[in-house]
C-alpha atoms as a PDB file:
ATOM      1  CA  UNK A   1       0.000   0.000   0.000  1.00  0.00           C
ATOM      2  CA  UNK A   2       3.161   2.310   0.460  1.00  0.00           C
ATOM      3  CA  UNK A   3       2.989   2.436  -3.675  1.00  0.00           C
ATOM      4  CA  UNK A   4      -0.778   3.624  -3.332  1.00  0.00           C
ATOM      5  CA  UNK A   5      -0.645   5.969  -0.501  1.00  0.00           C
ATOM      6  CA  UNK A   6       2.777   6.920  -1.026  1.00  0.00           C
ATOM      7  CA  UNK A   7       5.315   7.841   2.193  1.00  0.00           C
ATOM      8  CA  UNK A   8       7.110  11.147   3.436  1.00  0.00           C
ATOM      9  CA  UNK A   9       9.201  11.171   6.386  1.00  0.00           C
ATOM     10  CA  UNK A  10      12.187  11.957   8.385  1.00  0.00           C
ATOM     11  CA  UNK A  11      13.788   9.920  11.030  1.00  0.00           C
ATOM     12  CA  UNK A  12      16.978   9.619  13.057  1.00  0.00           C
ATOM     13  CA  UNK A  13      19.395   9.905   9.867  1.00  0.00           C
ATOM     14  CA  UNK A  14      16.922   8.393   7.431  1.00  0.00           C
ATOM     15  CA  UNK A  15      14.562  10.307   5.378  1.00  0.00           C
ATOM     16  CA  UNK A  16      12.008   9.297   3.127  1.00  0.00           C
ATOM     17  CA  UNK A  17       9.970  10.010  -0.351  1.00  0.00           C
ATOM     18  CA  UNK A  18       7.786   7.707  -2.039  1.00  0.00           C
ATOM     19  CA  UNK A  19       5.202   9.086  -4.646  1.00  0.00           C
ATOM     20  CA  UNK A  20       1.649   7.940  -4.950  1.00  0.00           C
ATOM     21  CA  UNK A  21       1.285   5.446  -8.107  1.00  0.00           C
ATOM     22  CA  UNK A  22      -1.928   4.248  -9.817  1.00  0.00           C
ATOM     23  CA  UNK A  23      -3.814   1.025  -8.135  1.00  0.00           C
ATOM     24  CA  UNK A  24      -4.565  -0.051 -11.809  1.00  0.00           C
ATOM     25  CA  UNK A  25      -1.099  -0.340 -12.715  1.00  0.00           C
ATOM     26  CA  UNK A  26       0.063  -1.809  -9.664  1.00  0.00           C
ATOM     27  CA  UNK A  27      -2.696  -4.608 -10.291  1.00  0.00           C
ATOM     28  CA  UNK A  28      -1.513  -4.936 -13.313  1.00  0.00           C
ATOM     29  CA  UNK A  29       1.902  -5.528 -12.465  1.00  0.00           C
ATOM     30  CA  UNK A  30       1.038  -7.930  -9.943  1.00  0.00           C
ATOM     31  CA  UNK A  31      -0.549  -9.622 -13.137  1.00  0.00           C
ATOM     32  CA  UNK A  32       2.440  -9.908 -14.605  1.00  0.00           C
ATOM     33  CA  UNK A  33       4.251 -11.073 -11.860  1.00  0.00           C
ATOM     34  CA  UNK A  34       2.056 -14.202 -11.678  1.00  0.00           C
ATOM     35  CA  UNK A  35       2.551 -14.642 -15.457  1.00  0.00           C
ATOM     36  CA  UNK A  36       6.144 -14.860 -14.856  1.00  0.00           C
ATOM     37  CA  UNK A  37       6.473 -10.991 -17.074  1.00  0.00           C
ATOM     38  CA  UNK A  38       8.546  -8.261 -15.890  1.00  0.00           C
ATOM     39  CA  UNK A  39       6.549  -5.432 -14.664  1.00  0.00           C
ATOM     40  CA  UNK A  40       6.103  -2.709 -16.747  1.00  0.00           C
ATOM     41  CA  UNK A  41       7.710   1.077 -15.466  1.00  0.00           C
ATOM     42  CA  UNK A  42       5.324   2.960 -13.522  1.00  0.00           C
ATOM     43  CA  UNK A  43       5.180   7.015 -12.516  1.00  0.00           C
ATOM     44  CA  UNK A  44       3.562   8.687 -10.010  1.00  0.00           C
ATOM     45  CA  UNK A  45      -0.320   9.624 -10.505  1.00  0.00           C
ATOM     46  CA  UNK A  46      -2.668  11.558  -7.850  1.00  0.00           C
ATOM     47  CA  UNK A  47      -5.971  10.695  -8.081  1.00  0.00           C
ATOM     48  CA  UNK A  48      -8.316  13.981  -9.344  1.00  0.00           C
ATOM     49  CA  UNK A  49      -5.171  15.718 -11.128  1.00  0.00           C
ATOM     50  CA  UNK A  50      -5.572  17.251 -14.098  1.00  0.00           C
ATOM     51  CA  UNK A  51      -2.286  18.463 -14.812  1.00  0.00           C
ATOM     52  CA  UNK A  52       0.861  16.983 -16.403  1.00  0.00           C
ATOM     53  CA  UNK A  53       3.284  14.733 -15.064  1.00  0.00           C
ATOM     54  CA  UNK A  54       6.621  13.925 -17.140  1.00  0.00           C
ATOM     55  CA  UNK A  55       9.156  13.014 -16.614  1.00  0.00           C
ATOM     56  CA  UNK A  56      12.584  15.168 -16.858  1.00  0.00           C
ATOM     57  CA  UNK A  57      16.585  14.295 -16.413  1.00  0.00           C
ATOM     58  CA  UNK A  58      17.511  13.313 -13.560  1.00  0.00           C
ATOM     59  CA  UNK A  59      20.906  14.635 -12.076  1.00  0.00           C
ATOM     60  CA  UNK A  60      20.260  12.286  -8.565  1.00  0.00           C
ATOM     61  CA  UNK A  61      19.597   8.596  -7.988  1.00  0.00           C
ATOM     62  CA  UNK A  62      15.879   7.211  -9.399  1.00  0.00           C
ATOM     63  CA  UNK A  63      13.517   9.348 -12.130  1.00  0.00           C
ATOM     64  CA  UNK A  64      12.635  12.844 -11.785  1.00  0.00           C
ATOM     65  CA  UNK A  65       9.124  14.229 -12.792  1.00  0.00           C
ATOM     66  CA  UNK A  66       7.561  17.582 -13.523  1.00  0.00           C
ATOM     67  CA  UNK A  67       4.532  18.308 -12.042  1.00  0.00           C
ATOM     68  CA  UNK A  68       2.939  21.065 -13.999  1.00  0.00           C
ATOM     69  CA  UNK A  69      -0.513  22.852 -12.924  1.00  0.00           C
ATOM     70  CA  UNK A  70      -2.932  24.201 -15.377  1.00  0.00           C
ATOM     71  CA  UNK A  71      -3.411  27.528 -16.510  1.00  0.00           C
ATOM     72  CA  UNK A  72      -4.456  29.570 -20.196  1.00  0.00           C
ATOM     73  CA  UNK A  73      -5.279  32.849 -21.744  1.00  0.00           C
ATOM     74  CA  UNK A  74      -9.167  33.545 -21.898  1.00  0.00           C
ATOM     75  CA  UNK A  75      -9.634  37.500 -22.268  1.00  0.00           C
ATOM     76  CA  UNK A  76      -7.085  40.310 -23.404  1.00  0.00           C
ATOM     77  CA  UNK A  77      -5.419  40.319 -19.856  1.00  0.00           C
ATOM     78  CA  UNK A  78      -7.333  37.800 -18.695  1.00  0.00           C
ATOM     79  CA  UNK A  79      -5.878  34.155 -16.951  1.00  0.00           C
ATOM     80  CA  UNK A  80      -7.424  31.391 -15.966  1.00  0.00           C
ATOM     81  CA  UNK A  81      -6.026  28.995 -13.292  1.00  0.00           C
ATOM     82  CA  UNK A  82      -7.638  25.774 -13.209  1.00  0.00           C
ATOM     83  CA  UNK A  83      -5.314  23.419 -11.852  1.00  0.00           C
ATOM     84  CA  UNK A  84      -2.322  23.786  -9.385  1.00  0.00           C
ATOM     85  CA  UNK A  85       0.701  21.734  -8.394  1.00  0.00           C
ATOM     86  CA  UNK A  86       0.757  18.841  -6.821  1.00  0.00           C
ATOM     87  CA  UNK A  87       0.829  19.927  -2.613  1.00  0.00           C
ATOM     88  CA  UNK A  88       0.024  23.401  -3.409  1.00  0.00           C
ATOM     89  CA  UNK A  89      -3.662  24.424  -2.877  1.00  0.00           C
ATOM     90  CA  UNK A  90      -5.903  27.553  -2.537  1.00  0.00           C
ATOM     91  CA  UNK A  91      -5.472  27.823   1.370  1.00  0.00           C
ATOM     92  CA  UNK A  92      -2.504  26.004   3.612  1.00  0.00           C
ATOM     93  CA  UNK A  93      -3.788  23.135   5.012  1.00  0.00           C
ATOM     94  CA  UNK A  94      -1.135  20.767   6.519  1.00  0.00           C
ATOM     95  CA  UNK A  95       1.661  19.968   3.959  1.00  0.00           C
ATOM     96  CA  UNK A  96       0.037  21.854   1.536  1.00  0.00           C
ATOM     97  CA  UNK A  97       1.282  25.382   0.296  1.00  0.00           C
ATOM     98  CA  UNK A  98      -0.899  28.226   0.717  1.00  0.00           C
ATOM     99  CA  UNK A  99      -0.958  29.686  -3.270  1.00  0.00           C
ATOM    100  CA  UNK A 100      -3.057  32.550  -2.544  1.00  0.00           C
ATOM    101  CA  UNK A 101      -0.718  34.128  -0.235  1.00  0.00           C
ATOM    102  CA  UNK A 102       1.555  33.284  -3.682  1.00  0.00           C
ATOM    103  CA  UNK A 103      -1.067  35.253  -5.929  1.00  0.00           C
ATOM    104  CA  UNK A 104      -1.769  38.589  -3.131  1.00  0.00           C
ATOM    105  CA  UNK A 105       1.797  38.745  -3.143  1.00  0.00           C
ATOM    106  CA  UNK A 106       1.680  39.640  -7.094  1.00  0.00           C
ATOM    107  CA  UNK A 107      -1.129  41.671  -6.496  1.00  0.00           C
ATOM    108  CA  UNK A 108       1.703  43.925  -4.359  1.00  0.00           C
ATOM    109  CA  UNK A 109       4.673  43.070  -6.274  1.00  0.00           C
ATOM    110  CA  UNK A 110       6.863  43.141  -3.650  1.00  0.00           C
ATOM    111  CA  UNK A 111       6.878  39.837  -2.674  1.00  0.00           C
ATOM    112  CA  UNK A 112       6.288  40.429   0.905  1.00  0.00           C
ATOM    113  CA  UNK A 113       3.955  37.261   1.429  1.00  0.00           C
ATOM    114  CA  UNK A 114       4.238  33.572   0.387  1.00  0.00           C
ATOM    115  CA  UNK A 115       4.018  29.936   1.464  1.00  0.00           C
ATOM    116  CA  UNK A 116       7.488  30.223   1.066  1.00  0.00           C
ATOM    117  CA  UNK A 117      10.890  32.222   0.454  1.00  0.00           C
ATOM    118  CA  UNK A 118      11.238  30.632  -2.943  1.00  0.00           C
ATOM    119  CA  UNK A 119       7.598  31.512  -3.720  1.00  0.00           C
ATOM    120  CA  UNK A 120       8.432  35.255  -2.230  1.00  0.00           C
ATOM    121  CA  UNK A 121      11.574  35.303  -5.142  1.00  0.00           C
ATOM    122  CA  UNK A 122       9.125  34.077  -7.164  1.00  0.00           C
ATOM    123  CA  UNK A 123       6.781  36.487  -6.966  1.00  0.00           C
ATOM    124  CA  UNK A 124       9.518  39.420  -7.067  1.00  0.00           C
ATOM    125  CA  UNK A 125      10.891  38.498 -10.184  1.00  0.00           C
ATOM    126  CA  UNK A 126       7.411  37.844 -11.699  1.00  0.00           C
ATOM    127  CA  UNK A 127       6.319  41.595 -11.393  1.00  0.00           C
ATOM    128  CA  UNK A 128       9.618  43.209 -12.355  1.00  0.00           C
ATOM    129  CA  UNK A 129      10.801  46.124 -10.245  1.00  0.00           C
ATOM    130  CA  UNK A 130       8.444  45.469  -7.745  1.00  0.00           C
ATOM    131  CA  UNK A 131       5.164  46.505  -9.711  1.00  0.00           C
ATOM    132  CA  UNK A 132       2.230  44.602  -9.294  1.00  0.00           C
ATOM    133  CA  UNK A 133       1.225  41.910 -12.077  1.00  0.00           C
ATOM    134  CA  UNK A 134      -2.104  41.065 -11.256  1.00  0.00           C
ATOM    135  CA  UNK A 135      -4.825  43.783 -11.194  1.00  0.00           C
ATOM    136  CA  UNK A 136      -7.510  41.678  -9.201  1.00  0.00           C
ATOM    137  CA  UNK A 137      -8.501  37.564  -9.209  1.00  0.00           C
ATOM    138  CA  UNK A 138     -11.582  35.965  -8.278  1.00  0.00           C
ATOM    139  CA  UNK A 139     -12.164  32.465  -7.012  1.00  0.00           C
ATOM    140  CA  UNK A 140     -14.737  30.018  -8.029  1.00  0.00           C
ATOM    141  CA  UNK A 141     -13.561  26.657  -6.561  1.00  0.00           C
ATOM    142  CA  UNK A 142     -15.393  23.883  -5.417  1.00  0.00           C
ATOM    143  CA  UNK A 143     -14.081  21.167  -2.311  1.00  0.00           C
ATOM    144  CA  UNK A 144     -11.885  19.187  -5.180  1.00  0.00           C
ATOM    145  CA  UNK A 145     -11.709  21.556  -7.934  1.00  0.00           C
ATOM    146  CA  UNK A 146      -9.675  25.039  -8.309  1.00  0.00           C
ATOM    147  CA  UNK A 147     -10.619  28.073 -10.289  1.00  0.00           C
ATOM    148  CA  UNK A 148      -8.206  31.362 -10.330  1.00  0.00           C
ATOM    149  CA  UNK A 149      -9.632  34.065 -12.352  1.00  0.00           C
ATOM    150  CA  UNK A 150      -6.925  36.183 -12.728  1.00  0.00           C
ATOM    151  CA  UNK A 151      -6.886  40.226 -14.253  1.00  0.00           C
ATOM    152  CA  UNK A 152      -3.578  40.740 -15.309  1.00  0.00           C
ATOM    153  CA  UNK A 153      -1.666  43.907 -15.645  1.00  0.00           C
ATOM    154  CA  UNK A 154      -2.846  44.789 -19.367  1.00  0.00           C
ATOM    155  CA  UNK A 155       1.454  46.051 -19.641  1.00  0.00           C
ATOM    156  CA  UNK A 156       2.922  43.104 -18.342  1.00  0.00           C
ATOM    157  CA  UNK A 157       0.284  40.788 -20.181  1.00  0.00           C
ATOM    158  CA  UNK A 158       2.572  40.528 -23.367  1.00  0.00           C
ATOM    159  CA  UNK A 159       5.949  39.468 -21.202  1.00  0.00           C
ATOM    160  CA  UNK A 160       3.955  37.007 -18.963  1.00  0.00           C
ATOM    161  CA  UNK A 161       2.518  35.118 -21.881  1.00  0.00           C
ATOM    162  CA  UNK A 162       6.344  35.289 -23.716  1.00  0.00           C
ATOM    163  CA  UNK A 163       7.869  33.708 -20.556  1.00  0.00           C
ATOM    164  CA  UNK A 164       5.257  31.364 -20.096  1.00  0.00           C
ATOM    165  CA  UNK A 165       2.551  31.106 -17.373  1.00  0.00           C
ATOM    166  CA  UNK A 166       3.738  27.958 -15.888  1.00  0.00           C
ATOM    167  CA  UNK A 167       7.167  29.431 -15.083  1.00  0.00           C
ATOM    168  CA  UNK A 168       5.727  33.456 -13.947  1.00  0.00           C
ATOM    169  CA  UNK A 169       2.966  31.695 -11.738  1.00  0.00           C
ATOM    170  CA  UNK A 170       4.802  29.302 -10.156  1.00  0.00           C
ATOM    171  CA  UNK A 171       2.322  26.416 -11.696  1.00  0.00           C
ATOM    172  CA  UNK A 172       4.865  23.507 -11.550  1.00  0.00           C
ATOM    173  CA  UNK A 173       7.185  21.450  -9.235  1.00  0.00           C
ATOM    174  CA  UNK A 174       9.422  18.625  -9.031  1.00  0.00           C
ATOM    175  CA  UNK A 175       9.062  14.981  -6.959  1.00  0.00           C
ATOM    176  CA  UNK A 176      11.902  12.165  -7.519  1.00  0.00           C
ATOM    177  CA  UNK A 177      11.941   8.738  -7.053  1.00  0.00           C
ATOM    178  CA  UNK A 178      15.787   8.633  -5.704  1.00  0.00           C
ATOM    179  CA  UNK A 179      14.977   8.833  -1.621  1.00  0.00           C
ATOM    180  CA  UNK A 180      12.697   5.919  -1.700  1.00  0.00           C
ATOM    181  CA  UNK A 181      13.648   4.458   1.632  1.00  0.00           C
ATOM    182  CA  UNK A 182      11.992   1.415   3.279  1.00  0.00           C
ATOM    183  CA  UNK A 183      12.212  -1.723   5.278  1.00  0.00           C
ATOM    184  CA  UNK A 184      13.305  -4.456   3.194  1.00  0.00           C
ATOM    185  CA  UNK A 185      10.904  -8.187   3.900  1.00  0.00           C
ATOM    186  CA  UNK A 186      13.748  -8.949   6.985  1.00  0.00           C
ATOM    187  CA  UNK A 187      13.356  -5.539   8.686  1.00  0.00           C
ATOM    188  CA  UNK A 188      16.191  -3.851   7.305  1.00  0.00           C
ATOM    189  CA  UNK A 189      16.100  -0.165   5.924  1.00  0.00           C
ATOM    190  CA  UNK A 190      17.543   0.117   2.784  1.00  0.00           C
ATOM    191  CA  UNK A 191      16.489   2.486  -0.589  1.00  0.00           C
ATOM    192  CA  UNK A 192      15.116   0.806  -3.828  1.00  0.00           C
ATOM    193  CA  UNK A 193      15.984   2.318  -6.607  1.00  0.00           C
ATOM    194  CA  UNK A 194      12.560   2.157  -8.500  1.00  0.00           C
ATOM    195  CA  UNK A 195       8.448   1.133  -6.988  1.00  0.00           C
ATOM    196  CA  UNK A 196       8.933  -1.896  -9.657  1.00  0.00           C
ATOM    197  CA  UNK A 197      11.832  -3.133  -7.337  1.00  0.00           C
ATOM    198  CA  UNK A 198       9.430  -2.348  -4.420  1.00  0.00           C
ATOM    199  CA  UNK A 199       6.415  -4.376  -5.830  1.00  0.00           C
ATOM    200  CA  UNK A 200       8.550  -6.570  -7.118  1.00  0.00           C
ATOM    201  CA  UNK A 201       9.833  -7.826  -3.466  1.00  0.00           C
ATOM    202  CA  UNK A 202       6.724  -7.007  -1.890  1.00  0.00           C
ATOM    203  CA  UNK A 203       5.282 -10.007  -4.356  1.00  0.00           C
ATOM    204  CA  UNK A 204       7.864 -12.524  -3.580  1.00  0.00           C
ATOM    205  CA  UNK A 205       7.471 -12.619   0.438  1.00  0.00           C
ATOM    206  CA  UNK A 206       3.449 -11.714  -0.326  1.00  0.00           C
ATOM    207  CA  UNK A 207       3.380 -15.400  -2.084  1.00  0.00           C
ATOM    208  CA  UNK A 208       5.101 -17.203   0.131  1.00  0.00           C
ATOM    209  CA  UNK A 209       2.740 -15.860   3.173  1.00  0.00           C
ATOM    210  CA  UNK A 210      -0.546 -16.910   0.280  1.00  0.00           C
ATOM    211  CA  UNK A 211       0.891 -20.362   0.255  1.00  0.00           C
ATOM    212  CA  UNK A 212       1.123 -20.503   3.789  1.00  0.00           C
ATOM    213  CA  UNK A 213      -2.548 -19.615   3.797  1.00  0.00           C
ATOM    214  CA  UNK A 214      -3.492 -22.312   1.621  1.00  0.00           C
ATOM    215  CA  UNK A 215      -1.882 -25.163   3.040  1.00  0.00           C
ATOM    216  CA  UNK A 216      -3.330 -24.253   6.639  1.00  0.00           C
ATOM    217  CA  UNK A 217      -7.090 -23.508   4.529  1.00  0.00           C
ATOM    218  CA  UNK A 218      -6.706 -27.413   3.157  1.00  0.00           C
ATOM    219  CA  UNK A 219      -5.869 -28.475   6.574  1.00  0.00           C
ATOM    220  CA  UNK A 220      -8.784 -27.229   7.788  1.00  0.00           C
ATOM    221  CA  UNK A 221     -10.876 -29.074   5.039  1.00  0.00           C
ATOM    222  CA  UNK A 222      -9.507 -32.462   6.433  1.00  0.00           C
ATOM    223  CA  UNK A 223     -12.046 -34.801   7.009  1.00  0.00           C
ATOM    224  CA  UNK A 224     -12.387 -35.278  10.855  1.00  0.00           C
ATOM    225  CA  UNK A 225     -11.506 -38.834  12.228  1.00  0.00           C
ATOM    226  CA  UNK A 226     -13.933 -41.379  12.408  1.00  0.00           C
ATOM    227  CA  UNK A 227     -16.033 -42.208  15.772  1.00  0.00           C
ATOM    228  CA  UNK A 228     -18.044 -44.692  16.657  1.00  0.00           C
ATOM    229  CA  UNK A 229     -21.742 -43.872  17.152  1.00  0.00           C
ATOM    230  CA  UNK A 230     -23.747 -43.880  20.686  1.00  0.00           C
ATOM    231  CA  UNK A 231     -25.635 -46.886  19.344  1.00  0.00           C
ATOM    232  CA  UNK A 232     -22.241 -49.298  18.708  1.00  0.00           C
ATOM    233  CA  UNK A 233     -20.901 -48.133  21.916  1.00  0.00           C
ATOM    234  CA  UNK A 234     -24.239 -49.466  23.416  1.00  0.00           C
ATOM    235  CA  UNK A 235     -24.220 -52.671  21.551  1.00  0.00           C
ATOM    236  CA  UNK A 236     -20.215 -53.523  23.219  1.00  0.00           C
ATOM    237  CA  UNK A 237     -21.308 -53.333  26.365  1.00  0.00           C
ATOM    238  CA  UNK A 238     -21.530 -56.725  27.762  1.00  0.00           C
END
């Protein structure tokens, strides 16, 4: 289940990062497995996204993937944000950044709030010289959907859409597969360098434990032994 609900953590000297993956490709893995077939290469998928995730070079250990959010051009000066990052969202909750505070800081174009330092840069360098890029926005979520309707700076309109909205509004961000640490089937922590090597050993010590369970299941389907009924006992007595 660590594929499905993926794993983030930090220990004494260990830390941890395991994406979320798609239960219909791990099934169908496992498929394969029992067929005898290599599993096929999985990447991470979040149930309800409706961005992009690719993958990218890698300069670490394990793949690297680009997480992009969704935005596009619907009036003169006129954006429309319809899907964000992966762990951002329109309020911080938990683990999740805060991307309004990321948007009010454009409205100021100073920079002077953000879910974080890099989002405060961010913000700075997308309204150059500390002028504001965004005139307004409106919000027209729902609980699993988001909906920025932003009114951009008619001026800066032209240089946001040259330098592209994912990179000016912060829309993407970047997971890896290279910190993937876990305890091995004897206990042991150790890092795997792909989830095919961890569904991969996961299925070996998950058969063994199935066989188990069928041996003790046909035990339990042994006829009883044989006693003799109340009558025949009867009939011995002298």
């Amino acid at each position: 289940m660590v594929l499905v609900n993926g794993a983030e953590g930090i220990g004494t000297g260990w830390s941890t990062y395991v994406p979320n993956f798609n239960p219909k490709e791990i099934v169908e893995n496992l498929k394969r497995l029992l067929r005898g077939e290599a599993p096929e290469p999985m990447a991470p998928w979040y149930r309800g996204f409706r961005g992009d995730v690719a993958e990218v070079p890698s300069k670490t250990a394990g793949k690297s993937y680009n997480i992009s959010g969704t935005a596009s051009q619907s009036g003169d000066h006129t954006i429309e944000i319809t899907e964000l990052p992966v762990r951002k969202w329109t309020q911080a909750s938990g683990q999740l950044l805060d991307y309004k505070e990321f948007l009010e800081a454009l409205l100021k174009g100073d920079g002077s709030k953000g879910p974080k330092d890099d989002d405060k840069k961010a913000a700075k360098g997308a309204s150059a010289g500390g002028e504001p890029l965004l005139l307004d926005y409106k919000e027209h979520h729902t609980d699993t959907t988001v909906h920025f309707s932003c009114d951009v700076v008619p001026a800066k309109m032209p240089d946001l859409m040259a330098a592209g909205l994912e990179a000016k509004l912060k829309l993407s961000s970047k997971i890896s597969t290279g910190n993937m640490m876990l305890f091995d089937a004897e206990g042991k922590i150790r890092r795997y360098e792909s989830p095919e090597e961890i569904l991969t050993e996961f299925f070996g010590m998950r058969l063994q434990y199935y066989e188990r369970r069928r041996v003790a299941l046909l035990q339990g389907l042994q006829p009883a032994p044989a006693w003799p009924c109340f009558s025949c006992l009867c009939s011995t007595v002298p």
